[in-house]
PDB file of N, CA and C in Angstrom:
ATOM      1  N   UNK A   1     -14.723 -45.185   8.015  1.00  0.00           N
ATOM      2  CA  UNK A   1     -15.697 -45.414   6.971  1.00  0.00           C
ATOM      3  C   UNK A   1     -14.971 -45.577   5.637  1.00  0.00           C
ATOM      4  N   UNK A   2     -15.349 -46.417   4.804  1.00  0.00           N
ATOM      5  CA  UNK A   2     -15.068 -46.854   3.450  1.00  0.00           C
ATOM      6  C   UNK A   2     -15.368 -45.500   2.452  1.00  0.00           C
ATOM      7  N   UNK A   3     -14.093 -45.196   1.503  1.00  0.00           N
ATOM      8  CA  UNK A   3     -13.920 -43.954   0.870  1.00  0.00           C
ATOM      9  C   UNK A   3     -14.354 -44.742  -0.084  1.00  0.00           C
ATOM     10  N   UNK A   4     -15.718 -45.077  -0.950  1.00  0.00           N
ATOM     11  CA  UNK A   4     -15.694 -45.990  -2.308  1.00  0.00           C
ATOM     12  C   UNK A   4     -15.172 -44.553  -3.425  1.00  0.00           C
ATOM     13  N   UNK A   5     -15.432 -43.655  -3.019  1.00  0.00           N
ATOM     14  CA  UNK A   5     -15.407 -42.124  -4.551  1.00  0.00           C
ATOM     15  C   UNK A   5     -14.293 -42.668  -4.577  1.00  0.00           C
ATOM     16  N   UNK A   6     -13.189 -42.968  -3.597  1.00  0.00           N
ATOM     17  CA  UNK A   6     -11.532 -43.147  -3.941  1.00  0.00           C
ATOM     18  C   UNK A   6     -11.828 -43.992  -4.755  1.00  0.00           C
ATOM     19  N   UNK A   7     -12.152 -45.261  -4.398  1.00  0.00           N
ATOM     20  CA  UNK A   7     -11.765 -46.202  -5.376  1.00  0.00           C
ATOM     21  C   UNK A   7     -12.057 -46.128  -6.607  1.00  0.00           C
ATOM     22  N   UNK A   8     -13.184 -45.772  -6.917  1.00  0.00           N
ATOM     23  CA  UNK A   8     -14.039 -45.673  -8.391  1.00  0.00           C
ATOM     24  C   UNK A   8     -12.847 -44.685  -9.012  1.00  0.00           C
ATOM     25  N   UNK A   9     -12.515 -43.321  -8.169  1.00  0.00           N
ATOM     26  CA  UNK A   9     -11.240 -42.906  -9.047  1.00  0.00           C
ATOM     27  C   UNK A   9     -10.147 -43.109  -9.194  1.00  0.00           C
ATOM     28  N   UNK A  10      -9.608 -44.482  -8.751  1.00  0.00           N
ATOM     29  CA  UNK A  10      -8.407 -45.095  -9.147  1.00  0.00           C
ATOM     30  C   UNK A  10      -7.466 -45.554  -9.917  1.00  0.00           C
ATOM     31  N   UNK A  11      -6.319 -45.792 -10.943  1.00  0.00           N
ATOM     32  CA  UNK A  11      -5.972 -45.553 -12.091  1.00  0.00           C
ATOM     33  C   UNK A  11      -6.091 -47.132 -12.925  1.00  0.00           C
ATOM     34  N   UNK A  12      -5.512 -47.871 -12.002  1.00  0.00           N
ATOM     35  CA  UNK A  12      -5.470 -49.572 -12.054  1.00  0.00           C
ATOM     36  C   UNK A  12      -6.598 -50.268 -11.626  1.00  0.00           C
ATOM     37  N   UNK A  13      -6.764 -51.459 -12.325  1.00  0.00           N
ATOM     38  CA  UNK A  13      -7.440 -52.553 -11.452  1.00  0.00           C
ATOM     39  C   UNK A  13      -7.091 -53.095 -10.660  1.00  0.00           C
ATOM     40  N   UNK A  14      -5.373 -53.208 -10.543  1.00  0.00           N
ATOM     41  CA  UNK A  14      -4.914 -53.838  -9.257  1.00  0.00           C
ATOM     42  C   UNK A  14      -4.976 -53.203  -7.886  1.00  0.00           C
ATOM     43  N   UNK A  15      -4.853 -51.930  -8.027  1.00  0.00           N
ATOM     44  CA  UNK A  15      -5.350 -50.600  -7.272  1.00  0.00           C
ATOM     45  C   UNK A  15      -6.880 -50.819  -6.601  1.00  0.00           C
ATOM     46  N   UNK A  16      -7.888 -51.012  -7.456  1.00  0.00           N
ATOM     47  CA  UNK A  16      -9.254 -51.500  -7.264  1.00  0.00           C
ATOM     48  C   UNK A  16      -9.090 -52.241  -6.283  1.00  0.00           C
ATOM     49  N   UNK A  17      -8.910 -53.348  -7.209  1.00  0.00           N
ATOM     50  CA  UNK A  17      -8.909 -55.148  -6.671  1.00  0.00           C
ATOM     51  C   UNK A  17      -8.142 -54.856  -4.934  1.00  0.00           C
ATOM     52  N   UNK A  18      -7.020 -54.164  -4.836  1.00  0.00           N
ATOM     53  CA  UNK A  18      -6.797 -53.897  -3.060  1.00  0.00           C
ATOM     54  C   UNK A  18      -7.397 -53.143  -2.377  1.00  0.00           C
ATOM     55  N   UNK A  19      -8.182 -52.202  -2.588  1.00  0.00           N
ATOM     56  CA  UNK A  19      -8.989 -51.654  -2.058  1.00  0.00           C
ATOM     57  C   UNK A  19     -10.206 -51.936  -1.927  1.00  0.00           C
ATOM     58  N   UNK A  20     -10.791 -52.900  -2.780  1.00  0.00           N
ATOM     59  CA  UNK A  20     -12.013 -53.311  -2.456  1.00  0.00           C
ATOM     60  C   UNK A  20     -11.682 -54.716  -1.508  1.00  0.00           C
ATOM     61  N   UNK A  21     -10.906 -55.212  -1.768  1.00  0.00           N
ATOM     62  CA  UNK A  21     -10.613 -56.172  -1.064  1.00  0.00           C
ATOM     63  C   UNK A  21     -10.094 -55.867   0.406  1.00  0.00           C
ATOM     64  N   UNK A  22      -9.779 -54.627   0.733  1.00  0.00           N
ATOM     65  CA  UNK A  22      -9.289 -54.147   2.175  1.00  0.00           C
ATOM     66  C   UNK A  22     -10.911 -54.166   2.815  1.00  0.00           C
ATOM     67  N   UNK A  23     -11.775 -52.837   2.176  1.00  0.00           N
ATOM     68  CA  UNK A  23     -12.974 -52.835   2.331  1.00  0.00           C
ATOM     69  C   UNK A  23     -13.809 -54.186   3.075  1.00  0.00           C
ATOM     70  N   UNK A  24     -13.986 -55.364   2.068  1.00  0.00           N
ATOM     71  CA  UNK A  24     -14.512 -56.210   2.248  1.00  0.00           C
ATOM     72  C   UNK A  24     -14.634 -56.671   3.509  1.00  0.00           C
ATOM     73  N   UNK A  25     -12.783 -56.671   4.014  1.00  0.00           N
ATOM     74  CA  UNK A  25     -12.728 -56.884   5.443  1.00  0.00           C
ATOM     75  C   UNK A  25     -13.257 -56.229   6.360  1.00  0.00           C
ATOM     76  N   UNK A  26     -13.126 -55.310   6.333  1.00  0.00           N
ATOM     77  CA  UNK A  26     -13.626 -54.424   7.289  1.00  0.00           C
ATOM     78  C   UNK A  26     -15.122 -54.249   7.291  1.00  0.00           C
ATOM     79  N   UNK A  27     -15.785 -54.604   6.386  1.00  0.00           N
ATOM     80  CA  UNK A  27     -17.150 -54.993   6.149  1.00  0.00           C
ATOM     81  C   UNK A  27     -17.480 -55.976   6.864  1.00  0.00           C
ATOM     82  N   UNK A  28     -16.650 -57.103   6.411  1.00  0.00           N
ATOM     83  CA  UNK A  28     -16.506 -58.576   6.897  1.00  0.00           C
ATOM     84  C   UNK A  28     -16.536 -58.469   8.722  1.00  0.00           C
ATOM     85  N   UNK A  29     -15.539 -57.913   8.964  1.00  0.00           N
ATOM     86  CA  UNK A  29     -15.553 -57.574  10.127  1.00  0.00           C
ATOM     87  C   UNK A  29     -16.597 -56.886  11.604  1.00  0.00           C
ATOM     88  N   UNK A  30     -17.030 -56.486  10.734  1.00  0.00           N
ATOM     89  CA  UNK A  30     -18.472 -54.976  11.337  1.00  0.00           C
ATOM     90  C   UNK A  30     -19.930 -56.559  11.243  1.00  0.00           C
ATOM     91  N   UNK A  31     -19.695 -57.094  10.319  1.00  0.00           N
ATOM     92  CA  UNK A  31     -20.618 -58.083  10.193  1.00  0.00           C
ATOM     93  C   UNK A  31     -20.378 -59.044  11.642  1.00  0.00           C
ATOM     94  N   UNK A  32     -19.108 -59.461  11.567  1.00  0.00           N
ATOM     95  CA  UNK A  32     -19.276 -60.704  12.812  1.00  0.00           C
ATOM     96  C   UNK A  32     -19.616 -59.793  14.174  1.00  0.00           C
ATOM     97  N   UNK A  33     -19.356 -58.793  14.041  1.00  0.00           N
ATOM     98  CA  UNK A  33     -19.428 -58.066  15.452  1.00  0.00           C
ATOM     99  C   UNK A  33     -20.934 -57.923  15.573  1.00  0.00           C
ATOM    100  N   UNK A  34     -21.797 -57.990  14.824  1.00  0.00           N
ATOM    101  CA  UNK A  34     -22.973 -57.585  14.268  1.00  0.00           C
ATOM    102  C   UNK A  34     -23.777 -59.332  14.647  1.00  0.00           C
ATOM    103  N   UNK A  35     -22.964 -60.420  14.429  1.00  0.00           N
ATOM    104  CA  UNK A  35     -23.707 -61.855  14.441  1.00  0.00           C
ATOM    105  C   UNK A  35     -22.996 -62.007  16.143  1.00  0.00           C
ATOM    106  N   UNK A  36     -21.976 -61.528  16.673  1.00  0.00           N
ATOM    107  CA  UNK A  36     -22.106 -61.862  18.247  1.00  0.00           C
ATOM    108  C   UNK A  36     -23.164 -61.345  19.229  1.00  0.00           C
ATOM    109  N   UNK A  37     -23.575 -60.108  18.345  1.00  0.00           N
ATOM    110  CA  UNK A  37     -24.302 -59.342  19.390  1.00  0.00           C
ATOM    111  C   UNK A  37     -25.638 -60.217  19.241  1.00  0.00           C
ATOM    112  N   UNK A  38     -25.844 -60.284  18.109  1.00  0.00           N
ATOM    113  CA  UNK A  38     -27.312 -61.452  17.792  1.00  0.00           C
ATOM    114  C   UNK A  38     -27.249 -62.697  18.680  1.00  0.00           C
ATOM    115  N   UNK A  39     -26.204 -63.475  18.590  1.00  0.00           N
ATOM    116  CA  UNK A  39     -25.977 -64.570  18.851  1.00  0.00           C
ATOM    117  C   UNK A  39     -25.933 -64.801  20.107  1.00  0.00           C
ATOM    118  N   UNK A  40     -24.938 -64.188  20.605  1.00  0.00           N
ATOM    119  CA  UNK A  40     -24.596 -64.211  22.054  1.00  0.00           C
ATOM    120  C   UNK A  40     -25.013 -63.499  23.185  1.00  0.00           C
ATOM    121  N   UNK A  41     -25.268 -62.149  22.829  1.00  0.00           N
ATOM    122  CA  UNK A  41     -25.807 -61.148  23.589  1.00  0.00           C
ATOM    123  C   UNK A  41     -27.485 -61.042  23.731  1.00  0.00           C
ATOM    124  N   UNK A  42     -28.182 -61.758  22.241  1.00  0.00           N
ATOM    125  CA  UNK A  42     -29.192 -61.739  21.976  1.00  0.00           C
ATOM    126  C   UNK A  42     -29.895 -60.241  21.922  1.00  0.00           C
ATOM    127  N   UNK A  43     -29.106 -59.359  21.158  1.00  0.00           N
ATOM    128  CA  UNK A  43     -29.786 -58.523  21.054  1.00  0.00           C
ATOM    129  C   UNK A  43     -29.278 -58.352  19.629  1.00  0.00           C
ATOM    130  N   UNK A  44     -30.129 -57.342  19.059  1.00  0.00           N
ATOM    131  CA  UNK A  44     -30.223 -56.507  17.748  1.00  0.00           C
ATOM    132  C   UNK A  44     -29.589 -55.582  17.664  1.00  0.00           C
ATOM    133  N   UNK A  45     -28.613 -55.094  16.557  1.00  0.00           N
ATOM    134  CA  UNK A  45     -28.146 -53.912  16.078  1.00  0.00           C
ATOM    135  C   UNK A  45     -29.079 -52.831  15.719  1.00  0.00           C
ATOM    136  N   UNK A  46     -28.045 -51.712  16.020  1.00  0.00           N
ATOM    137  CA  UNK A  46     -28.774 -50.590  15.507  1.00  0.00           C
ATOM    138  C   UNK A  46     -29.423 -50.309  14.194  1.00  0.00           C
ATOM    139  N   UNK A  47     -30.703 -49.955  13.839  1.00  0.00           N
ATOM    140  CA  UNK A  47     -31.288 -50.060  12.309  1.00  0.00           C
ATOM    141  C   UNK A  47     -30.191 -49.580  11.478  1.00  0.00           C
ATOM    142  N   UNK A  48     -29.388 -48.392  11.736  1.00  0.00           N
ATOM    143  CA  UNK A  48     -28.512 -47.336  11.177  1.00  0.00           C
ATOM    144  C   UNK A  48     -27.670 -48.482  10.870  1.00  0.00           C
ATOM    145  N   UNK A  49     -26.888 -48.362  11.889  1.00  0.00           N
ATOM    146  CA  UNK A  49     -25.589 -50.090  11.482  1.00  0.00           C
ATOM    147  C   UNK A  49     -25.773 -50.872  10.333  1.00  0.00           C
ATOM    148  N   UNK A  50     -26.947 -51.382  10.296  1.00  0.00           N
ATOM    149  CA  UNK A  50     -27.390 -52.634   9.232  1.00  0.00           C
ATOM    150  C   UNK A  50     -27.313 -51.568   8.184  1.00  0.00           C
ATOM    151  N   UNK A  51     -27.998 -50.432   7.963  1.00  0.00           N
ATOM    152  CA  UNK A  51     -28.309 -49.788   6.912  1.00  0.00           C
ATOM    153  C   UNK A  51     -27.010 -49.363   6.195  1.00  0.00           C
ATOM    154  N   UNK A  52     -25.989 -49.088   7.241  1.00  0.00           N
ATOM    155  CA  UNK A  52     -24.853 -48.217   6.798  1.00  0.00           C
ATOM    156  C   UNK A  52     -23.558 -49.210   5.789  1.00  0.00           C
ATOM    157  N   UNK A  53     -24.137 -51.120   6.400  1.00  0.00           N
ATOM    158  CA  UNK A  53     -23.456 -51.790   6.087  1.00  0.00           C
ATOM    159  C   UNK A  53     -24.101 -52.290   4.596  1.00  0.00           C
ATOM    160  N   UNK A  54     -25.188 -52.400   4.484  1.00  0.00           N
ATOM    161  CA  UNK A  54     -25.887 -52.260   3.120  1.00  0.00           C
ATOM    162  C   UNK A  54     -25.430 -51.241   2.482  1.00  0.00           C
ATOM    163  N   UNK A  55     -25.514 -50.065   2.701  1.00  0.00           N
ATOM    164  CA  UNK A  55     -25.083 -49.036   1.373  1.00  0.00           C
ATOM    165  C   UNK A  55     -23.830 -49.334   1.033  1.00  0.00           C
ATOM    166  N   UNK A  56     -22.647 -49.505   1.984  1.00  0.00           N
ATOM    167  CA  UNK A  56     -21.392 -49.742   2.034  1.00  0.00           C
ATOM    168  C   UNK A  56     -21.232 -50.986   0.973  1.00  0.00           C
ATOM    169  N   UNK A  57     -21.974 -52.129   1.193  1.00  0.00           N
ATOM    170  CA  UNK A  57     -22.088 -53.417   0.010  1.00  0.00           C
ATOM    171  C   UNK A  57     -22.380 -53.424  -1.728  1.00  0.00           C
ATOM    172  N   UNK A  58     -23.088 -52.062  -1.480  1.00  0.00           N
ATOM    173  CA  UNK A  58     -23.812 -51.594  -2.248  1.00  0.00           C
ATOM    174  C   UNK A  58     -23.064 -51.059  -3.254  1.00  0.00           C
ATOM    175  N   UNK A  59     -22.282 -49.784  -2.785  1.00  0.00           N
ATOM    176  CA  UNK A  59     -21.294 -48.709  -3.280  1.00  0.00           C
ATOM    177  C   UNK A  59     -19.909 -50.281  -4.010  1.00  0.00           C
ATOM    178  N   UNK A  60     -19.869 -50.708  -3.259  1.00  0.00           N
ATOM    179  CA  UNK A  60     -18.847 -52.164  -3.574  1.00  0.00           C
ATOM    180  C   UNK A  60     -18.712 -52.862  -4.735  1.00  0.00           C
ATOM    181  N   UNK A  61     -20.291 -52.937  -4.742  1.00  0.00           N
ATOM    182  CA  UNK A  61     -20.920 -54.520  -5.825  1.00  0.00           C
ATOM    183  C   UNK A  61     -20.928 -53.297  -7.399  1.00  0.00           C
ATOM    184  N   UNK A  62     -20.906 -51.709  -7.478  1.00  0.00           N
ATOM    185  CA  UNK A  62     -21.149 -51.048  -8.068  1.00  0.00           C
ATOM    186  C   UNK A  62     -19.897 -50.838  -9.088  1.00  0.00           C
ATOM    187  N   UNK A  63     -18.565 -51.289  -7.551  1.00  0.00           N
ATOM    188  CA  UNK A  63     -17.264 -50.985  -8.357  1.00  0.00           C
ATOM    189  C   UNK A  63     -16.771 -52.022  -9.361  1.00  0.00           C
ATOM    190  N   UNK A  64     -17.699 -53.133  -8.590  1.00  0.00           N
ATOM    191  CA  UNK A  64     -16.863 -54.474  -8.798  1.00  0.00           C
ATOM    192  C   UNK A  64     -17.911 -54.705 -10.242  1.00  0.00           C
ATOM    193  N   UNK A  65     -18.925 -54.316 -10.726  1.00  0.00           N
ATOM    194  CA  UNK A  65     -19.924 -54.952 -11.473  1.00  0.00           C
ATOM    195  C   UNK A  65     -20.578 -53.156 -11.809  1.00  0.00           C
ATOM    196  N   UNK A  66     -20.109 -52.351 -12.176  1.00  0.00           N
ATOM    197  CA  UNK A  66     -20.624 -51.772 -12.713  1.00  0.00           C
ATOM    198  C   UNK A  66     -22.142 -51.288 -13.643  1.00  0.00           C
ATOM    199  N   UNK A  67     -21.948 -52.342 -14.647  1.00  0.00           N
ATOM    200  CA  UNK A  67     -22.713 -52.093 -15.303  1.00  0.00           C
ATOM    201  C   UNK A  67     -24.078 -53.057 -14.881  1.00  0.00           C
ATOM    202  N   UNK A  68     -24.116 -54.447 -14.848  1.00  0.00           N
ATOM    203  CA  UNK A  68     -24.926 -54.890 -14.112  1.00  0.00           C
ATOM    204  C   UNK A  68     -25.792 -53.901 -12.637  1.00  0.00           C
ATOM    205  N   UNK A  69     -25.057 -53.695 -11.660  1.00  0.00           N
ATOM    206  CA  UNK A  69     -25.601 -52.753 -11.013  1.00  0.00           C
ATOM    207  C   UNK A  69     -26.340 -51.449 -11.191  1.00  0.00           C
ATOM    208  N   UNK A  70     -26.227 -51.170 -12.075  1.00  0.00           N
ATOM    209  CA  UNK A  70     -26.954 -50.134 -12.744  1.00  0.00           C
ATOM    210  C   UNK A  70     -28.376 -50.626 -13.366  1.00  0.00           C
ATOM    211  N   UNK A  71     -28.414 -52.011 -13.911  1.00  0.00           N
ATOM    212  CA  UNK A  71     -29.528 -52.962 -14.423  1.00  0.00           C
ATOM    213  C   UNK A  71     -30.234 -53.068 -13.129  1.00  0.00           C
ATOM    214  N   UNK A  72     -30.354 -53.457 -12.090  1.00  0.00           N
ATOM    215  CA  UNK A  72     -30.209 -53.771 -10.713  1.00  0.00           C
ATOM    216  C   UNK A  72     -31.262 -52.808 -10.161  1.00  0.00           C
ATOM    217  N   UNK A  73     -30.716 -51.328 -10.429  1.00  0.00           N
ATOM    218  CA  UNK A  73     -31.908 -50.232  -9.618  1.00  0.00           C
ATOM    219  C   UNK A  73     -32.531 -49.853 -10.680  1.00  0.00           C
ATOM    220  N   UNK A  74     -32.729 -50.683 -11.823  1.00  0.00           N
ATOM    221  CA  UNK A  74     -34.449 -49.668 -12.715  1.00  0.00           C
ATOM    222  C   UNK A  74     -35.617 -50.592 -11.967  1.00  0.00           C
TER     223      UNK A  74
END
């Protein structure tokens, strides 16, 4: 699972910028596994799965865009 508290407490942006960018993949990743099972298997993921990969996007778009994201949930 994606540590985002790490990242947000990180010292650099370049620090950021690789860690969110490791993230992504592995996001990226959980996703195609997520469009074979649709696709090919014809079945649906677990509600949890989808949900866990949303918050995970979520916690992301927060590091990357801060302040906007905060505009976002009023």
């Amino acid at each position: 699972m994606i540590d985002i508290i790490k990242i947000i407490k990180m010292a650099t942006a370049k620090e950021k910028k690789e860690e969110v960018k490791a993230s992504l993949k592995i996001l990226r990743s959980e996703l195609r596994k997520m469009h074979l099972g649709v696709t090919e298997e014809l079945s649906l993921p677990e509600p949890t799965e989808v949900k866990k990969l949303m918050t995970q996007m979520e916690e992301l778009l927060t590091v990357i865009e801060p302040k906007s994201s905060k505009k976002s949930k009023k």
